[in-house]
Protein backbone atom coordinates (compact mmCIF):
# COMPACT_ATOMS: atom_id res chain seq x y z
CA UNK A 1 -20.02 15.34 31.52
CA UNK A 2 -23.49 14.36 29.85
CA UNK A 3 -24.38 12.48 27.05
CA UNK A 4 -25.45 15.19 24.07
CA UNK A 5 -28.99 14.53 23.75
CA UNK A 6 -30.14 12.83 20.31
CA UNK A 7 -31.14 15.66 18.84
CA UNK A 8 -27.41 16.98 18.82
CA UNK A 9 -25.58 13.91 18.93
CA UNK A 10 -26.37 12.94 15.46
CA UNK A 11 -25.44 16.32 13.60
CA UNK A 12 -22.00 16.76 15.90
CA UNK A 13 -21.14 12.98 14.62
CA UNK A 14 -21.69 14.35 11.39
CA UNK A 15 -19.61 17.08 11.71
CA UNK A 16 -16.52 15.23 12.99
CA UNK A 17 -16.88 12.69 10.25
CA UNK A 18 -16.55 14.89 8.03
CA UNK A 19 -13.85 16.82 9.73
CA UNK A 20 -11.73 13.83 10.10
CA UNK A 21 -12.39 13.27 6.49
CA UNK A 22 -10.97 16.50 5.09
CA UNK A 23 -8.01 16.15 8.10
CA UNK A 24 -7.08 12.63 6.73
CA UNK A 25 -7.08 14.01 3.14
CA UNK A 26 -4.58 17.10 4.26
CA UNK A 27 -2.44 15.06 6.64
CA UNK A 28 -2.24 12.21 3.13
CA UNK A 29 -1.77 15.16 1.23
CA UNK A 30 1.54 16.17 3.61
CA UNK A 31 2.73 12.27 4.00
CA UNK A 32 2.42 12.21 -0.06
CA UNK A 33 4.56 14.71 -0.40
CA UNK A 34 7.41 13.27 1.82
CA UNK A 35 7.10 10.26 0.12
CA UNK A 36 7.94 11.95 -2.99
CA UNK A 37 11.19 12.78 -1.36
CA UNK A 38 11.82 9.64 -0.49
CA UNK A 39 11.13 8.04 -3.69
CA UNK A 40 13.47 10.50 -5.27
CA UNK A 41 15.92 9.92 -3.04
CA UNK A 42 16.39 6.48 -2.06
CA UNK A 43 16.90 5.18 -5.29
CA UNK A 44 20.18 7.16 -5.10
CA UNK A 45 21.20 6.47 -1.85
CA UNK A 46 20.69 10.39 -1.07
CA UNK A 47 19.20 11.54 2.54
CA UNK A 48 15.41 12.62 2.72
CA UNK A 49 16.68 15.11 5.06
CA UNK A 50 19.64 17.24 3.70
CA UNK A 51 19.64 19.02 1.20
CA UNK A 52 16.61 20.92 1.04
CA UNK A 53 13.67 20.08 -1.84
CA UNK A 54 15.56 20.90 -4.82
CA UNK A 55 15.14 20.40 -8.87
CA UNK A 56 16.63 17.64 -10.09
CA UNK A 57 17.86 19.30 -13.09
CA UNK A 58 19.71 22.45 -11.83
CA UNK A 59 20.54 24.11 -8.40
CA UNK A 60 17.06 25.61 -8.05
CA UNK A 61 16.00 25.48 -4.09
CA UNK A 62 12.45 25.44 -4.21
CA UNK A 63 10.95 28.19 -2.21
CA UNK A 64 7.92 27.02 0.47
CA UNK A 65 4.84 27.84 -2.43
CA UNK A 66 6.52 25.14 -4.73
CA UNK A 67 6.39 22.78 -1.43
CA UNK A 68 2.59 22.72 -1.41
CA UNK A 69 0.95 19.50 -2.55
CA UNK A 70 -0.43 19.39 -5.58
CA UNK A 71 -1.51 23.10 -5.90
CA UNK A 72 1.97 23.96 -6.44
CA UNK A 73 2.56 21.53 -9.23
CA UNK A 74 -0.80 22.54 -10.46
CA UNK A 75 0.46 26.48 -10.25
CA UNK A 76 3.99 25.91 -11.91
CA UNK A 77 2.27 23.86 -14.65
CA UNK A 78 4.18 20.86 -14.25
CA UNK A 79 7.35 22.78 -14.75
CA UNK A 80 10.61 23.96 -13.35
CA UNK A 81 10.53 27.55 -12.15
CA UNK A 82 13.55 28.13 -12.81
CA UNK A 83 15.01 25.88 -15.74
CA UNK A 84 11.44 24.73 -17.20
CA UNK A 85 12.26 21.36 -16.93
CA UNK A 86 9.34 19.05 -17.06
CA UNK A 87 8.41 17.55 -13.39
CA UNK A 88 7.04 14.29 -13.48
CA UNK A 89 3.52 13.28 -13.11
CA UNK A 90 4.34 10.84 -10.49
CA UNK A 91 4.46 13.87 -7.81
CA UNK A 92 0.97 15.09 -8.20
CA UNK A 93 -0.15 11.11 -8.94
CA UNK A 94 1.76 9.86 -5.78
CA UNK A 95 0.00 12.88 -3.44
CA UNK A 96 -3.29 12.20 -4.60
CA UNK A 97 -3.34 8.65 -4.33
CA UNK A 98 -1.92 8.72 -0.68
CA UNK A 99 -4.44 11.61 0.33
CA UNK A 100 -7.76 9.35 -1.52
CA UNK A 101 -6.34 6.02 0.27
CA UNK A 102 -5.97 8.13 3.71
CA UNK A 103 -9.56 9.62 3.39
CA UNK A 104 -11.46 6.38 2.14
CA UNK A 105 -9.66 4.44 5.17
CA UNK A 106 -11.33 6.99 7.45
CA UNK A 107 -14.14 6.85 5.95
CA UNK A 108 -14.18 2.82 5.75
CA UNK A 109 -12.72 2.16 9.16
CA UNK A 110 -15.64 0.51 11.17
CA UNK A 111 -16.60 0.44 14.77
CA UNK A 112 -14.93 -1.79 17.06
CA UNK A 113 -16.92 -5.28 17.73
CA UNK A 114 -19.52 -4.62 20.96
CA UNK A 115 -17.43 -6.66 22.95
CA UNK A 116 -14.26 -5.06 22.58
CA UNK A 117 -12.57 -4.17 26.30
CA UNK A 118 -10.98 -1.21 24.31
CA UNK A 119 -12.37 -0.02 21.65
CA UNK A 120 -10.89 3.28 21.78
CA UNK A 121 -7.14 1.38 20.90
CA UNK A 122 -8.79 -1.18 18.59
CA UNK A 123 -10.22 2.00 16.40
CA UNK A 124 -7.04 3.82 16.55
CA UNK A 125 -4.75 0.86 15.72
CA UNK A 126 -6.96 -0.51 13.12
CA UNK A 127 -6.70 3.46 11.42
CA UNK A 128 -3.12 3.99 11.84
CA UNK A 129 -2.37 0.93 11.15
CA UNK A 130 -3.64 0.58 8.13
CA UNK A 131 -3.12 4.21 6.77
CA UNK A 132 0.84 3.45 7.21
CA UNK A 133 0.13 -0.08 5.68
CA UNK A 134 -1.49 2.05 2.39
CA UNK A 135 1.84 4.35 2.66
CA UNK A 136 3.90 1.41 1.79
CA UNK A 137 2.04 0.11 -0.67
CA UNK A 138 2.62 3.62 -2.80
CA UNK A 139 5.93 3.46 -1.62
CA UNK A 140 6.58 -0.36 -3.18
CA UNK A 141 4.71 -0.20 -6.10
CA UNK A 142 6.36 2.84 -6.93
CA UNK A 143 9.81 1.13 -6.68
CA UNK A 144 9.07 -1.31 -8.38
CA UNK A 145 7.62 0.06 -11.48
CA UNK A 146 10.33 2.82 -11.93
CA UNK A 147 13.69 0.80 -10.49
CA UNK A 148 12.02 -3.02 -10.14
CA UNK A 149 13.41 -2.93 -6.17
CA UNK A 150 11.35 -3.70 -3.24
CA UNK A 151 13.71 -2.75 -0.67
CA UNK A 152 14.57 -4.68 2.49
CA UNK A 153 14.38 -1.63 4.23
CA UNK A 154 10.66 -1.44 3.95
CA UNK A 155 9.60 -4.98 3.52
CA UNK A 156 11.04 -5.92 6.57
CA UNK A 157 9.96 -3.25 8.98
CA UNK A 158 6.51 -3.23 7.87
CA UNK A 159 6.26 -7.44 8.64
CA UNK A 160 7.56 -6.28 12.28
CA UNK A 161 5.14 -3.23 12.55
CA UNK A 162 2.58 -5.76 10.99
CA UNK A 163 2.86 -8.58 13.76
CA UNK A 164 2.72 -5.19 16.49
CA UNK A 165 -0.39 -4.22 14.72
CA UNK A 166 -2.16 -8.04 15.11
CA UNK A 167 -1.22 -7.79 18.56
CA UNK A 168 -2.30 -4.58 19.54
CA UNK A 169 -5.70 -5.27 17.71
CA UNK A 170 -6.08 -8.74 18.93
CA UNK A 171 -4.99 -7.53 22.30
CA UNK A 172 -7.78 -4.59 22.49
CA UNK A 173 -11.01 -6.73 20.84
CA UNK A 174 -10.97 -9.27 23.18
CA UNK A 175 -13.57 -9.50 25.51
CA UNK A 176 -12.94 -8.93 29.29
CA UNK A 177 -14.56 -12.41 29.72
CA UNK A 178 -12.06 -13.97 27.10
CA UNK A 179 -7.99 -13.91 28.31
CA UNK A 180 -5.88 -12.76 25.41
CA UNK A 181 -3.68 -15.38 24.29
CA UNK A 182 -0.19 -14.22 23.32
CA UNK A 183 1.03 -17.36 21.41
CA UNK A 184 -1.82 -18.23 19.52
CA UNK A 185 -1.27 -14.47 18.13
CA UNK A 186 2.48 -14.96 18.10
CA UNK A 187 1.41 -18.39 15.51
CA UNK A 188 -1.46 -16.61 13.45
CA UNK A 189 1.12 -14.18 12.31
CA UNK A 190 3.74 -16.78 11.78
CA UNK A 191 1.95 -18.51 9.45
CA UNK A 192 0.57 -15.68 7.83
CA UNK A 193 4.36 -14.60 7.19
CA UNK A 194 5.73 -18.08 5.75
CA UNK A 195 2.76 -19.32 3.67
CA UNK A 196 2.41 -16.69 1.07
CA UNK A 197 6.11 -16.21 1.08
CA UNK A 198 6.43 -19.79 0.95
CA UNK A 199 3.96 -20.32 -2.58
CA UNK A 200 6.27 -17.37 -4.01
CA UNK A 201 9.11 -19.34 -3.37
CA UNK A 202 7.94 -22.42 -4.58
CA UNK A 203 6.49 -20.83 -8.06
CA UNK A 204 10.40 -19.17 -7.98
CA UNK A 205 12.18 -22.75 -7.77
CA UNK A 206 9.59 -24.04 -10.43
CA UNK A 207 10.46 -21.42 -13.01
CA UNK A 208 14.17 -22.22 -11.98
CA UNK A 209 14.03 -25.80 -12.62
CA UNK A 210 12.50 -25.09 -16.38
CA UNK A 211 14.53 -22.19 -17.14
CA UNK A 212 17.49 -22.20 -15.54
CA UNK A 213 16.89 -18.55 -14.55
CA UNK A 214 15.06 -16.50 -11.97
CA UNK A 215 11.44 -15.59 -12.61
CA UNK A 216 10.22 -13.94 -9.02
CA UNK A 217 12.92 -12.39 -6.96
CA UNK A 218 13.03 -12.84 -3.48
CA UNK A 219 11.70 -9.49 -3.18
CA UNK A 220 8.32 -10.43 -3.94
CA UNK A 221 8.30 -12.86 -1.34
CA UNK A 222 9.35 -10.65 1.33
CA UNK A 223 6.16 -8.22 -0.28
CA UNK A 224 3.94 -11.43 0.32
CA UNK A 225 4.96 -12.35 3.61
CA UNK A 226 4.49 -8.37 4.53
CA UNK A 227 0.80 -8.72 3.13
CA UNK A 228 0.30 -12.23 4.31
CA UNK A 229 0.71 -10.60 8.41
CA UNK A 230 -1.01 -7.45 7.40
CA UNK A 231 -4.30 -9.26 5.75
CA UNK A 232 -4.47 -12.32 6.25
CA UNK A 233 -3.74 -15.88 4.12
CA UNK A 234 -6.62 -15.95 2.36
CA UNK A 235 -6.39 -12.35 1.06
CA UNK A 236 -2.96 -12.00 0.46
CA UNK A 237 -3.30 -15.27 -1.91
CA UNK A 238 -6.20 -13.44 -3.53
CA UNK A 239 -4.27 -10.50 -4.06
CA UNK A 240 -1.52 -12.61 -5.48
CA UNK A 241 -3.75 -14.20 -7.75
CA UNK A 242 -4.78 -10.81 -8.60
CA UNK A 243 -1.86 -9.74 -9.20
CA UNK A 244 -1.14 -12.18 -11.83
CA UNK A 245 -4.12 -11.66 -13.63
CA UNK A 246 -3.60 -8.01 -14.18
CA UNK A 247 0.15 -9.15 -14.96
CA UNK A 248 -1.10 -11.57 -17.65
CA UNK A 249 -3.73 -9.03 -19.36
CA UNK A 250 -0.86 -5.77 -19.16
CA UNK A 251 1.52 -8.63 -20.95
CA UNK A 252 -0.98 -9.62 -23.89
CA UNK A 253 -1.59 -5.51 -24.30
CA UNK A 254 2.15 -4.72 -24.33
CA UNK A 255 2.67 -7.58 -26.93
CA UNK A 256 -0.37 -6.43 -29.21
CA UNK A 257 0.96 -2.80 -29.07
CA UNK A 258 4.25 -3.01 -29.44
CA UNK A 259 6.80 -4.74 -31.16
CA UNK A 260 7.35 -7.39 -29.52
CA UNK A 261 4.52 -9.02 -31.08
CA UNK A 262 7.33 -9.19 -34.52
CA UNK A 263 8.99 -11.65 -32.02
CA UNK A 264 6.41 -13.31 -29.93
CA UNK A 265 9.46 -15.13 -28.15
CA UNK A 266 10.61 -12.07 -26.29
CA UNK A 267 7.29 -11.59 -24.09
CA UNK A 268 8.92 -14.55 -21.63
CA UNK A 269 11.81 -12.44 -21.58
CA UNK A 270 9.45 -9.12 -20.86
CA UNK A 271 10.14 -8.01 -16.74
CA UNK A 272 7.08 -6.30 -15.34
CA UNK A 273 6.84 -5.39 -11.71
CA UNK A 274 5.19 -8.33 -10.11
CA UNK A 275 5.15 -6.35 -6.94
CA UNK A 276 3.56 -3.15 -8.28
CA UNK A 277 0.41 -4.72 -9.11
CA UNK A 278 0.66 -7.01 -5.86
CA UNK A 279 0.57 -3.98 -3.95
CA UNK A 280 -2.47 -2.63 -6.39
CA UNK A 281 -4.05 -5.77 -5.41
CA UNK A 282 -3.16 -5.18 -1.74
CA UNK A 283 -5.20 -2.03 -1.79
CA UNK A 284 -7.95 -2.85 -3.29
CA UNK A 285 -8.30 -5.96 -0.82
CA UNK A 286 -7.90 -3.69 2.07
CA UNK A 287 -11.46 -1.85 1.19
CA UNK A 288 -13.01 -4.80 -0.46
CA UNK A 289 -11.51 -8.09 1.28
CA UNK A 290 -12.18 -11.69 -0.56
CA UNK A 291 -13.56 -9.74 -3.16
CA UNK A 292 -12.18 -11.83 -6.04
CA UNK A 293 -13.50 -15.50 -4.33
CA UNK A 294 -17.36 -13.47 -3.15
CA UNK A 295 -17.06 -12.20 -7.37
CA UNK A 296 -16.31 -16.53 -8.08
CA UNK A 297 -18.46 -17.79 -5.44
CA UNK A 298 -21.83 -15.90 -7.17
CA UNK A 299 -21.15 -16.77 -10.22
CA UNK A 300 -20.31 -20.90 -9.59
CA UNK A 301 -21.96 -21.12 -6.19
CA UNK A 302 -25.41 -19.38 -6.48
C-alpha cells in the first residue's frame, strides 16, 4: 500500500488523534465504572461479579440506564430510584478521573525514540501500561482515604506487571545495533523496588524507636516499591516527598479548622492516608516527571 501523500496524511493523523482521544475517554469512562464496583465491593469481601449492580441501601437491581457512567448519576440526580437514598459522589468523581487520566495519557504518550527496533510494541506498552498503572492509582488512593488499606492484592501484582512492563519497553527501544540485556533490566527494577521501599521502612523504624508505635504501615512501602519499578528512583522519591508535603499542609488545615486545634497534642495522633496523596503524587509525576526538583533547580540553580 502507499504512503498517503502530505496533503492527506496530516488531516487523517488528525483525525485518529482525536478519535483515539474520545475512545480513551469512553473506554476510562467503562473501566471507571467497574472500578466503582470494585471499590464497593472489596472492602467487604463481596464478588465484583455476582450479584448484579445493586443499591446499597435496599434490594433495588439497577436496570442498564442507571449503569451508564456518569449520565446516569447525572439523570437520577445523585439519588436512589427506588429508595432515594443519596449515592455518593465518589461514583461520578471516580469515572471522571479515570476517563481524564485515560485521555491525557493518550494524548501525552510520545513517539517511540528513532532508534527503536519496535516501535509499534514500545508505543503500545508504554500506553497500556501506563493507563492500567493510572487505574491503580484511583484504585489505592481510594482505599486508602475511605478504609486506610492498600491491599496486597493490588500492590503486589502491579510491582510484577511493573517489572513486565520495563522489560517489554526496554526490550522493544533498543536498537538493532545494541543486544538487549536481560539482567541489567532484571537489576534496574530490583533496585527500583527495594530503595523507595527501603527509605519507607527506615522512616517506619525511626518513628518506632521514638514512639513506641507504628507511624507508616507496611502498606505504604509496598505502594513505594510499586511506584519505585513503575517510575523510576528518582521520581518515586519525589513523589514521596510530595506526598508529605501535601500531608503536612492538609494536617495544619485540619488543625486550624477543627477542633483539634483545642488540643494541639492530638494532631500526632491524627491518621491521614499517606498513600492517597502518594498515589496523587504518582499521577501527577507520570505527566510531569522531576517536576518538583526542575520547580527547585530554577529557583536555587539559575
Amino acid at each position: 500500500m502507499s504512503p498517503l501523500p502530505p496533503d492527506t496524511a496530516a488531516p487523517f493523523l488528525s483525525l485518529m488523534r482525536w478519535l483515539g482521544l474520545v475512545f480513551s475517554a469512553l473506554f476510562g469512562l467503562a473501566f471507571g465504572s467497574f472500578l466503582n464496583v470494585c471499590l464497593t465491593r472489596w472492602p467487604h469481601g463481596e464478588s465484583v461479579v455476582h450479584p448484579s449492580s445493586h443499591c446499597r441501601n435496599c434490594p433495588h437491581a439497577l436496570a442498564w440506564w442507571e449503569n451508564i457512567p456518569l449520565l446516569s448519576w447525572l439523570v437520577l440526580r445523585g439519588r436512589c430510584r427506588s429508595c432515594h437514598s443519596p449515592i455518593s459522589w465518589r461514583y461520578p468523581l471516580i469515572e471522571f478521573s479515570v476517563a481524564f487520566l485515560w485521555a491525557a495519557l493518550w494524548l501525552h504518550t510520545s513517539a517511540p525514540p528513532p532508534s527503536a527496533a519496535q516501535p509499534t510494541l514500545w508505543f503500545v506498552t508504554t500506553l497500556l501500561g501506563y493507563g492500567l498503572f493510572a487505574w491503580l492509582l484511583v484504585a489505592l488512593a481510594t482505599l486508602d482515604a475511605e478504609h486506610f488499606w492498600l491491599p496486597d492484592r493490588l500492590t503486589y501484582p502491579a510491582i510484577a506487571l511493573g517489572i513486565l512492563f520495563n522489560f517489554l519497553r526496554s526490550w522493544a527501544a533498543v536498537s538493532p545495533a545494541q543486544p538487549f540485556n536481560l539482567l541489567d533490566c532484571l537489576a534496574s527494577s530490583a533496585i527500583a523496588i527495594l530503595a523507595p521501599a527501603a527509605l519507607i521502612l527506615a522512616i517506619s523504624l525511626a518513628y518506632w524507636l521514638v514512639r513506641r508505635r507504628e507511624g507508616i504501615g507496611l502498606g505504604d512501602a509496598k505502594l513505594m516499591a510499586m511506584l519505585g519499578v513503575w517510575l523510576g528512583i528518582a521520581p518515586a522519591l519525589e513523589t514521596f516527598a510530595a506526598a508529605i508535603f501535601a500531608a503536612a499542609i492538609t494536617a495544619i488545615l485540619w488543625i486550624a479548622f477543627t477542633r483539634t486545634r483545642q488540643n494541639p497534642g492530638q494532631w500526632a495522633q491524627m491518621p491521614l492516608p499517606l498513600g492517597s496523596f502518594l498515589c496523587l503524587a504518582a499521577c501527577l509525576e507520570l505527566f510531569f516527571p522531576l517536576w518538583l526538583f526542575r520547580f527547585w533547580a530554577a529557583i536555587f540553580l539559575p
